[in-house]
Each structure stands twice: as C-alpha cells, then as structure tokens.
C-alpha atoms as a PDB file:
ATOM      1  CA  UNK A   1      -5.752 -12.155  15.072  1.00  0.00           C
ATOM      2  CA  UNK A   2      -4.671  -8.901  13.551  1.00  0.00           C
ATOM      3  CA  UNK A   3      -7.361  -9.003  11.131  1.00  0.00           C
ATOM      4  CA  UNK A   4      -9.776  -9.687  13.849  1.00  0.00           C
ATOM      5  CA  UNK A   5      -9.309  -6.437  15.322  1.00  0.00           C
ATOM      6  CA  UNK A   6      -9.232  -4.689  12.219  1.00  0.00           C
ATOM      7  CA  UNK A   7     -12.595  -6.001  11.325  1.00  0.00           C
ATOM      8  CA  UNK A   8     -14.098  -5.270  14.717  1.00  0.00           C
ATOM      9  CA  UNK A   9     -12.400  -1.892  14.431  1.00  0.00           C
ATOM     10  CA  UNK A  10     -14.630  -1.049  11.560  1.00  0.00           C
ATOM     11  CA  UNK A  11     -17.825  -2.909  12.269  1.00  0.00           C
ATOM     12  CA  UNK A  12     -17.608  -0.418  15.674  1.00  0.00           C
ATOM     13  CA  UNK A  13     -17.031   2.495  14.460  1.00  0.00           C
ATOM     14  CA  UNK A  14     -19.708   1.720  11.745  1.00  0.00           C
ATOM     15  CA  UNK A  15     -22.089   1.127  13.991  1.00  0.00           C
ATOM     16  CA  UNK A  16     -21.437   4.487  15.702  1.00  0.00           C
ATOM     17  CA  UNK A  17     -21.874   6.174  12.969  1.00  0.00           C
ATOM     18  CA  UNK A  18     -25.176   4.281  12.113  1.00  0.00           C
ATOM     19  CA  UNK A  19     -25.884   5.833  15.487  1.00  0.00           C
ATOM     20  CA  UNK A  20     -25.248   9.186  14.119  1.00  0.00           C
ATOM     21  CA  UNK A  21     -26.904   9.217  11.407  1.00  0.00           C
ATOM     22  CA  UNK A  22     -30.416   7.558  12.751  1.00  0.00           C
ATOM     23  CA  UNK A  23     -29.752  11.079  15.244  1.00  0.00           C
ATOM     24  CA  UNK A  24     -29.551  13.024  12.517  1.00  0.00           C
ATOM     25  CA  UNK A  25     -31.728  11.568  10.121  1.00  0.00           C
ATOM     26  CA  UNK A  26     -29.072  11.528   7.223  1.00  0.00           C
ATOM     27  CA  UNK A  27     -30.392   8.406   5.227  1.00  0.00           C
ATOM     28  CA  UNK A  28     -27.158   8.060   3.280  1.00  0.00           C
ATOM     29  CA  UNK A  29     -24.810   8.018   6.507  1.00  0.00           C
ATOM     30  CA  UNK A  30     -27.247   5.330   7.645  1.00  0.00           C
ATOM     31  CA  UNK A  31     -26.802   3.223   4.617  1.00  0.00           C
ATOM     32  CA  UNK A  32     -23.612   3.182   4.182  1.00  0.00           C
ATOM     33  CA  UNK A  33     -22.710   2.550   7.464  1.00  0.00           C
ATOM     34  CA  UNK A  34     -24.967  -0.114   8.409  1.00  0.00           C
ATOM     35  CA  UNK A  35     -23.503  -1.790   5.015  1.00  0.00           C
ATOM     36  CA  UNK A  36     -20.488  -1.380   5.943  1.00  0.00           C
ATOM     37  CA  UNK A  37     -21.116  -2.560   9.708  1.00  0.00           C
ATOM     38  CA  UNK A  38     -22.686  -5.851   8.716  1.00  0.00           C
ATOM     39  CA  UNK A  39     -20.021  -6.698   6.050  1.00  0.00           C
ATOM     40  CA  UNK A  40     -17.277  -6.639   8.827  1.00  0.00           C
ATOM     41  CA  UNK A  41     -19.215  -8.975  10.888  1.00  0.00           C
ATOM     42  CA  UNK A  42     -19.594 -11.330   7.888  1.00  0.00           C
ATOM     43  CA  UNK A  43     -15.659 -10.949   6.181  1.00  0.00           C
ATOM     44  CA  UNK A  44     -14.682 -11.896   9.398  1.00  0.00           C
ATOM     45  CA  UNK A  45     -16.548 -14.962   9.796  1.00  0.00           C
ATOM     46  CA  UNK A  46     -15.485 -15.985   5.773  1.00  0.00           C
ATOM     47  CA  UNK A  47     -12.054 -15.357   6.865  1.00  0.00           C
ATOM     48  CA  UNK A  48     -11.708 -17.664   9.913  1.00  0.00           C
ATOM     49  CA  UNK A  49     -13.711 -20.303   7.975  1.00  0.00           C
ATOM     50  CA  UNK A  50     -11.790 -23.525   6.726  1.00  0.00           C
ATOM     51  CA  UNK A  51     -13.368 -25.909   4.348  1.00  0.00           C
ATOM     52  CA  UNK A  52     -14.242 -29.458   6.633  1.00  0.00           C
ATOM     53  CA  UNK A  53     -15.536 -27.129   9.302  1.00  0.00           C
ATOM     54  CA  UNK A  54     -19.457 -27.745   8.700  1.00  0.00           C
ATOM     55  CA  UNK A  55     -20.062 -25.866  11.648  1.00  0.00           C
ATOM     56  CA  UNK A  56     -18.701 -22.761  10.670  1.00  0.00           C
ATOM     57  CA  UNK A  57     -19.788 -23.195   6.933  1.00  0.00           C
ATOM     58  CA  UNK A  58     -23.564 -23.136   8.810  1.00  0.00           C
ATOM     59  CA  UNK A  59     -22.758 -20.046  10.929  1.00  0.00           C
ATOM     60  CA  UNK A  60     -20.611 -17.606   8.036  1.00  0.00           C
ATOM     61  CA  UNK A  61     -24.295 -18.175   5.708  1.00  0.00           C
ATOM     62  CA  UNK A  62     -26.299 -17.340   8.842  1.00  0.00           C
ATOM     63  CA  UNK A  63     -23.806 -14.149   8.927  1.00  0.00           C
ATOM     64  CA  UNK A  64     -24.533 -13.386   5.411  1.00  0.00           C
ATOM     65  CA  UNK A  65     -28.064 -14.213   5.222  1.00  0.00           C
ATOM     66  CA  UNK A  66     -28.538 -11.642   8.236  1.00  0.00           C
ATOM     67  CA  UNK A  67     -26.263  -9.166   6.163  1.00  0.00           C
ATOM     68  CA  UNK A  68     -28.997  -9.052   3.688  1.00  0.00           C
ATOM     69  CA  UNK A  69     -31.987  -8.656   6.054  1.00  0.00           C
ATOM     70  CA  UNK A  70     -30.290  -5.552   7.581  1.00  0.00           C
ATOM     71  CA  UNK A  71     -29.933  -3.952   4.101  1.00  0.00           C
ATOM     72  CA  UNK A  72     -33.687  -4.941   3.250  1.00  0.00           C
ATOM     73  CA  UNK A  73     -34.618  -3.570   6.750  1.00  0.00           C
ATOM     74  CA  UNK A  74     -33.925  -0.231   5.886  1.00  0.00           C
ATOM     75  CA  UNK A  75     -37.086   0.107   3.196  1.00  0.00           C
ATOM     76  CA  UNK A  76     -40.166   0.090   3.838  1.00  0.00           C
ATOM     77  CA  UNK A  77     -41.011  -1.876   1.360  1.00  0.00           C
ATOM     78  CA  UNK A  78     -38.683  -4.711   2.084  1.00  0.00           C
ATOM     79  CA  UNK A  79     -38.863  -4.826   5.633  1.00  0.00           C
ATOM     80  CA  UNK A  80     -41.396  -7.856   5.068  1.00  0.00           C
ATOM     81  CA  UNK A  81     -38.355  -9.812   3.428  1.00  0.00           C
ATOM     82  CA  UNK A  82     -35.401  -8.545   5.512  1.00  0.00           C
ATOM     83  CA  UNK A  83     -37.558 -10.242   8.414  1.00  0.00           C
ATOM     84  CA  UNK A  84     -37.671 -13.655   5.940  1.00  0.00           C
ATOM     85  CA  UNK A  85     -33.527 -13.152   5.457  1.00  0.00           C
ATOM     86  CA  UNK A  86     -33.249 -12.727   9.633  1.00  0.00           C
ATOM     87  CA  UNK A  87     -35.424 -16.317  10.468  1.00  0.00           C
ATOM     88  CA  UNK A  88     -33.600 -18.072   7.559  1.00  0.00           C
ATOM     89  CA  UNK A  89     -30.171 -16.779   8.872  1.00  0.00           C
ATOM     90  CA  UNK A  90     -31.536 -18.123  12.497  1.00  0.00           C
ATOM     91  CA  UNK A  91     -32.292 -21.276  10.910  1.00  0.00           C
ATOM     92  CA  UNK A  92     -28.877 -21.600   8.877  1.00  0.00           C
ATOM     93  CA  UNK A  93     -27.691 -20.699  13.450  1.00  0.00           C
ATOM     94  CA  UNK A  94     -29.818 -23.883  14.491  1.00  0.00           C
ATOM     95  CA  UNK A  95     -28.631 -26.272  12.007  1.00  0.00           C
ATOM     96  CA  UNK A  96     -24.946 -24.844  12.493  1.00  0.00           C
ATOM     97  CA  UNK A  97     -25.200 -25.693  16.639  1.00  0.00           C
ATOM     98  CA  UNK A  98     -27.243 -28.803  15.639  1.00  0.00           C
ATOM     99  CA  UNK A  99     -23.642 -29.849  13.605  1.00  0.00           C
ATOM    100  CA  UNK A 100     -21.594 -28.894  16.752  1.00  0.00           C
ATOM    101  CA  UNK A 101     -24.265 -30.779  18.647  1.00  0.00           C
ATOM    102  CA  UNK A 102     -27.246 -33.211  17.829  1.00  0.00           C
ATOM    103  CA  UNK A 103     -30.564 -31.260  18.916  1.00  0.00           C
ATOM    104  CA  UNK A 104     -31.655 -34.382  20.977  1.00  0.00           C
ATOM    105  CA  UNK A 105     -28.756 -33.408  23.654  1.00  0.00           C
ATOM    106  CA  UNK A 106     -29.901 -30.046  23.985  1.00  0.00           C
ATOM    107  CA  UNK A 107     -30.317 -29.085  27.481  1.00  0.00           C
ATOM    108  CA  UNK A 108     -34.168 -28.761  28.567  1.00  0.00           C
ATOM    109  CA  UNK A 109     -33.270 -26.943  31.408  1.00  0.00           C
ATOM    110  CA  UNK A 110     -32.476 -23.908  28.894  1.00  0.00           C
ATOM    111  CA  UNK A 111     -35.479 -24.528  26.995  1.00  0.00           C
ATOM    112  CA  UNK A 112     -38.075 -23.874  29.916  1.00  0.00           C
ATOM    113  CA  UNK A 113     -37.065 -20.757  31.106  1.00  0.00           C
ATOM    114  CA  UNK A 114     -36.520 -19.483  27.337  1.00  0.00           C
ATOM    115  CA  UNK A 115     -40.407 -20.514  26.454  1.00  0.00           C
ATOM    116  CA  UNK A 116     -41.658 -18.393  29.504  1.00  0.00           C
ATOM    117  CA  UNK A 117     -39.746 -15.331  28.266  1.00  0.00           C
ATOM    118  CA  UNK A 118     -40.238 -15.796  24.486  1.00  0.00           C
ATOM    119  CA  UNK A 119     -43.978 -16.474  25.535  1.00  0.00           C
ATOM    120  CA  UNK A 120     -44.012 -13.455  27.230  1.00  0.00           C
ATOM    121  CA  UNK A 121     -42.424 -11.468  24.248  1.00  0.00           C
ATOM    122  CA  UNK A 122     -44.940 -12.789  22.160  1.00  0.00           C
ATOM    123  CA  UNK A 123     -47.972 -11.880  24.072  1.00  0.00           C
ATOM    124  CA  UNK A 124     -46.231  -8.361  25.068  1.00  0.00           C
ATOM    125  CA  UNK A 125     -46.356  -7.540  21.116  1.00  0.00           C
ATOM    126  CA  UNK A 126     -49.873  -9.191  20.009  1.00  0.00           C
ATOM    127  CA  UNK A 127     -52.010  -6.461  20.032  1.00  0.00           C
ATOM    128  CA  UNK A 128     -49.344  -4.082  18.169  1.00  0.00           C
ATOM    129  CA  UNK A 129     -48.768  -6.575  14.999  1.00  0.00           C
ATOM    130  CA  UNK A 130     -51.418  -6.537  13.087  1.00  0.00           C
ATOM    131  CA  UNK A 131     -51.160  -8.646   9.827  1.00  0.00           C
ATOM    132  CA  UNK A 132     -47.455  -9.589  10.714  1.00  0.00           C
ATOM    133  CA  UNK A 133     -48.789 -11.660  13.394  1.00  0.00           C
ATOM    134  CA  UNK A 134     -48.199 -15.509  11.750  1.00  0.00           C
ATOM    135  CA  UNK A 135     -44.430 -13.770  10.073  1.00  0.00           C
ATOM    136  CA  UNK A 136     -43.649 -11.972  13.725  1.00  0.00           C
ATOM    137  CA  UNK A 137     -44.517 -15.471  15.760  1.00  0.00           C
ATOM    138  CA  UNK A 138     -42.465 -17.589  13.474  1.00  0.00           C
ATOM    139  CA  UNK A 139     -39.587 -15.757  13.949  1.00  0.00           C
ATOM    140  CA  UNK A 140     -39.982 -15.822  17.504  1.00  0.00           C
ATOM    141  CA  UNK A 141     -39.976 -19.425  17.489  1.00  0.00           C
ATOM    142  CA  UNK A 142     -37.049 -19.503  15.500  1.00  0.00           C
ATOM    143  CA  UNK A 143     -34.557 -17.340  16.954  1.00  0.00           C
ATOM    144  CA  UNK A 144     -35.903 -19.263  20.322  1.00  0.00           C
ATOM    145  CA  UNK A 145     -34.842 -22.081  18.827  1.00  0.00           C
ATOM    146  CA  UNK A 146     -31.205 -20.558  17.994  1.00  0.00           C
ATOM    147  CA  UNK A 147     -30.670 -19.151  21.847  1.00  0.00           C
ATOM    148  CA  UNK A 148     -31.664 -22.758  23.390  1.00  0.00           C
ATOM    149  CA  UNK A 149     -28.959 -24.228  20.386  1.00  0.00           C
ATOM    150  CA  UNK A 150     -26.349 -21.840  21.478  1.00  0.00           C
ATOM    151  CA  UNK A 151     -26.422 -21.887  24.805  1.00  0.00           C
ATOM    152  CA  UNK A 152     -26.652 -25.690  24.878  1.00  0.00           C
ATOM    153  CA  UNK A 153     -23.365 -25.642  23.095  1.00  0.00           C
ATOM    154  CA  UNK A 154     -22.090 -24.204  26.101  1.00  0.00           C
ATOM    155  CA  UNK A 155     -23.196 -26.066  28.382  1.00  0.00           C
ATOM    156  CA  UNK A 156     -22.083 -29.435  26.762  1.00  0.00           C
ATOM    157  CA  UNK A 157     -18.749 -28.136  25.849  1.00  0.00           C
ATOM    158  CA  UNK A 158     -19.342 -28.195  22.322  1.00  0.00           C
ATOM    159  CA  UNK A 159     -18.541 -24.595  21.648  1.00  0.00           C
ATOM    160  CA  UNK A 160     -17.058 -21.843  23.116  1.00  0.00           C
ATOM    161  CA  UNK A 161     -19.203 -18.795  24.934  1.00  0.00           C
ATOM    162  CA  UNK A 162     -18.766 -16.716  22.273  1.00  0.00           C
ATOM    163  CA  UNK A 163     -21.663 -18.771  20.735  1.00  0.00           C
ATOM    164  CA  UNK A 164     -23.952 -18.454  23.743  1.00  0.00           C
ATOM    165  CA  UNK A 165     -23.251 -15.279  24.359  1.00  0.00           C
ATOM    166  CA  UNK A 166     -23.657 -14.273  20.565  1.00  0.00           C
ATOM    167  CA  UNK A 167     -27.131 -15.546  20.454  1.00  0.00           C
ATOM    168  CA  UNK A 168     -28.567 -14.218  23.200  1.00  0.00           C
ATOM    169  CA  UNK A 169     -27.089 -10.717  22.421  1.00  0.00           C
ATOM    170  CA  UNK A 170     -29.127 -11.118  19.048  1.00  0.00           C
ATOM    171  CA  UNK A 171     -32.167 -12.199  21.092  1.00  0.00           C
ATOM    172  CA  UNK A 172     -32.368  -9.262  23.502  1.00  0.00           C
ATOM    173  CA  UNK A 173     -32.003  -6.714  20.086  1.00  0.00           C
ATOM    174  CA  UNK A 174     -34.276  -7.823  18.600  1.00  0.00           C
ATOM    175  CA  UNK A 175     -36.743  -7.193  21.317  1.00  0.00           C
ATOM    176  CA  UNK A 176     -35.658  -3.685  21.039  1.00  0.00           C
ATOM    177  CA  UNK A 177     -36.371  -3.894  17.183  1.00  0.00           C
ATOM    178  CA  UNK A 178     -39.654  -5.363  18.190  1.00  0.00           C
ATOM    179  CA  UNK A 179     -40.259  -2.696  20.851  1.00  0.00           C
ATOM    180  CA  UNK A 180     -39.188  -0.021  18.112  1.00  0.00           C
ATOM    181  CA  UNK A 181     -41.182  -1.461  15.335  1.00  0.00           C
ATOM    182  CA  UNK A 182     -44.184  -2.222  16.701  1.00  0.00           C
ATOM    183  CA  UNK A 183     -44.593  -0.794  20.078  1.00  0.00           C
ATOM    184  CA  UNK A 184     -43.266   2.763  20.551  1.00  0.00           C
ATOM    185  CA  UNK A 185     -40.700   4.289  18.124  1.00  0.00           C
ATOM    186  CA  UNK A 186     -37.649   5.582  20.103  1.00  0.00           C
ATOM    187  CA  UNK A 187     -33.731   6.263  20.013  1.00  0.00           C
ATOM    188  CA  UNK A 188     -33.407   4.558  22.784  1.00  0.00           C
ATOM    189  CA  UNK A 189     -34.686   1.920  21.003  1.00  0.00           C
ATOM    190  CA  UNK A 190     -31.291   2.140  18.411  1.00  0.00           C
ATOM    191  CA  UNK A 191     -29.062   2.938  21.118  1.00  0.00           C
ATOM    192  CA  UNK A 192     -29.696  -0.051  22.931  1.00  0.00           C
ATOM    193  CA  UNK A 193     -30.472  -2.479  20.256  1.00  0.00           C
ATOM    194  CA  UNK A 194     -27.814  -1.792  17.424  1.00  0.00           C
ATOM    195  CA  UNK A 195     -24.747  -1.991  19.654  1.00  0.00           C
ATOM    196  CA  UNK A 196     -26.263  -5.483  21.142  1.00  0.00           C
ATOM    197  CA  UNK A 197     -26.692  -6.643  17.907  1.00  0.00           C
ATOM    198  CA  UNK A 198     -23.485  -6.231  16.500  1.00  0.00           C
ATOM    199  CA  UNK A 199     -21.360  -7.270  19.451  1.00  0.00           C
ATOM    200  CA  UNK A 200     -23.244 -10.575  19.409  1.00  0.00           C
ATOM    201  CA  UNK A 201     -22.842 -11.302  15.479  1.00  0.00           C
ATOM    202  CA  UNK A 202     -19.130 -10.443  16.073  1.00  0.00           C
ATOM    203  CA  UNK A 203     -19.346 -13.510  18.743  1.00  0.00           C
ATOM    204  CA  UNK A 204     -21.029 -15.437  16.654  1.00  0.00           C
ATOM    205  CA  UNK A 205     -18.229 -14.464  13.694  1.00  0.00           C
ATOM    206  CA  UNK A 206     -15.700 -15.390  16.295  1.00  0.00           C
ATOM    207  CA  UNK A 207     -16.914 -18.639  17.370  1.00  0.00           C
ATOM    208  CA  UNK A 208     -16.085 -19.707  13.562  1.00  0.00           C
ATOM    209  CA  UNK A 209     -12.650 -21.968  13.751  1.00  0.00           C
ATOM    210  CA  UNK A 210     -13.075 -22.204  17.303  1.00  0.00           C
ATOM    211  CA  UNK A 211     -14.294 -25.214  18.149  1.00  0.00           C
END
C-alpha cells in the first residue's frame, strides 16, 4: 500500500512538472518528466503483479507498451510509432479484460452508445488527418474496443471500477491528444489531457492483483 502512494506520489508530481515544462517550452524538463511519469504508472503495475494472474500479466505489458509510445510521442519523427506502441498496448487492455471476461459476455448495451460517440470522434477529426487517416481510425476502433472491455468488467463483476474508470479516463485524453494533434494546438489541450491520462493508467495499474 505504502508503495502505492509512493509511486502515485511521483507519477503526480511528474506530471506537473511535464505541465511546466510544455509552459515553458524546456524540452529537457519535458523529457524527463514524462519518463519519469510513465515509469511510475508501469513499476507500480510490475509490483502488484503475481505470476498465475493472466489478467494482470495482460494489463502491466499494456502499461509498458504505452510507456514506450509516450517516449516515441515526443519526436516528430516517431510519433507515427508511439501511435503503433498506444493501439498495441490497447490491444494487450482487450485481451487482458477478455481473460477477466470472455468477449462474448460483453455487455451490448455499452457498446451502442460507445459506437455513436467514437463515430462521432471519428468524423469530428476526418478532414484534419490527412495520410494518418487508415493509422488514426484503427486506433479508434481499438481503444473502443478497450472502453466497451473495461467497462463490461464492471458491470459483470469481473473487475473492480478502477478498470472502467481507467479506460475511459484514457479514452477522453486521447481526444484531447486528437484535438491537440490534429485539430487546434492548445495548452488547454495538455492541461486537460495529461492529468486524465495518467490518473486513468494509475487505475488501470491498480486494478492489477485486484480481482
């Protein structure tokens, strides 16, 4: 428990200083702190994690896999295969709820609403993608895929909230990426997005060993 709080000491403070430093444009604050951010989130996930627990064995490489994608995120260069690291660390999510529960009782009550919305998402950021358009879809789909997973593990008492919660806190920051991306560059943007993002892979960390 101690360590817990330790971990999500850091990983908070990190992420204000991320903050910072996007503010102030200092490119090494930024590094090091989302590093250092993003390994809390994934040390604390290893660290709950007990061998026999395929569900958490799924959801600590989804942790790390994302890890990498926000390190690749900051170039330019490697955005293209951060994004790659982020849909295969949603998939590594999917097949982790799909251990916790089989996909075929996944509640299609969740997955009507979340098509309207995700279809919406998609056709809000069309026109602004340009030859990301197949890459940007796909991931859509994908971290669709996750929320309806998560929050059917809810609702079927198969895992606690932190997992529902968790995943649609990544959802809604990565719309701000999107927005920030590909729509209209803002701080707002960060200041909304980062802090949603890390709060929900801390739930997702903490809904390791919890079942």
């Amino acid at each position: 428990m101690l360590s817990a709080v330790v971990l999500a000491s850091i990983m908070a403070g990190a992420a204000v200083s991320l903050l910072r430093a996007i503010r102030v444009e200092d490119r090494i604050q930024e590094v090091l702190s989302k590093t250092a951010a993003s390994a809390a989130f994934v040390i604390l996930g290893a660290i709950r994690w007990s061998s026999g627990d395929p569900v958490g064995g799924w959801l600590v490489a989804g942790l790390a896999l994302c890890a990498v994608g926000d390190v690749l995120l900051l170039g330019e260069r490697t955005f293209d295969v951060g994004l790659v690291a982020f849909l295969l660390g949603h998939a590594l999510y999917v097949v982790g709820f799909h251990a916790a529960l089989p996909v075929g009782r996944w509640s299609l009550l969740i997955l009507a609403p979340l098509m309207i919305v995700s279809g919406g998402a998609a056709r809000w950021l069309w026109p602004h993608l340009g030859r990301r358009r197949s890459s940007v879809l796909a991931y859509i789909v994908v971290i669709s895929v996750m929320v309806w997973g998560g929050v059917s593990t809810l609702v079927k008492g198969a895992l606690p909230w932190t997992a529902a919660a968790g995943a649609l806190l990544f959802y809604l920051s990565d719309l701000a990426v999107a927005r920030h991306r590909f729509v209209h560059q803002s701080f707002i943007n960060r200041a909304l997005g980062l802090p949603t993002y890390y709060l929900g892979q801390l739930l997702l960390a903490l809904t390791v060993g919890a079942r």
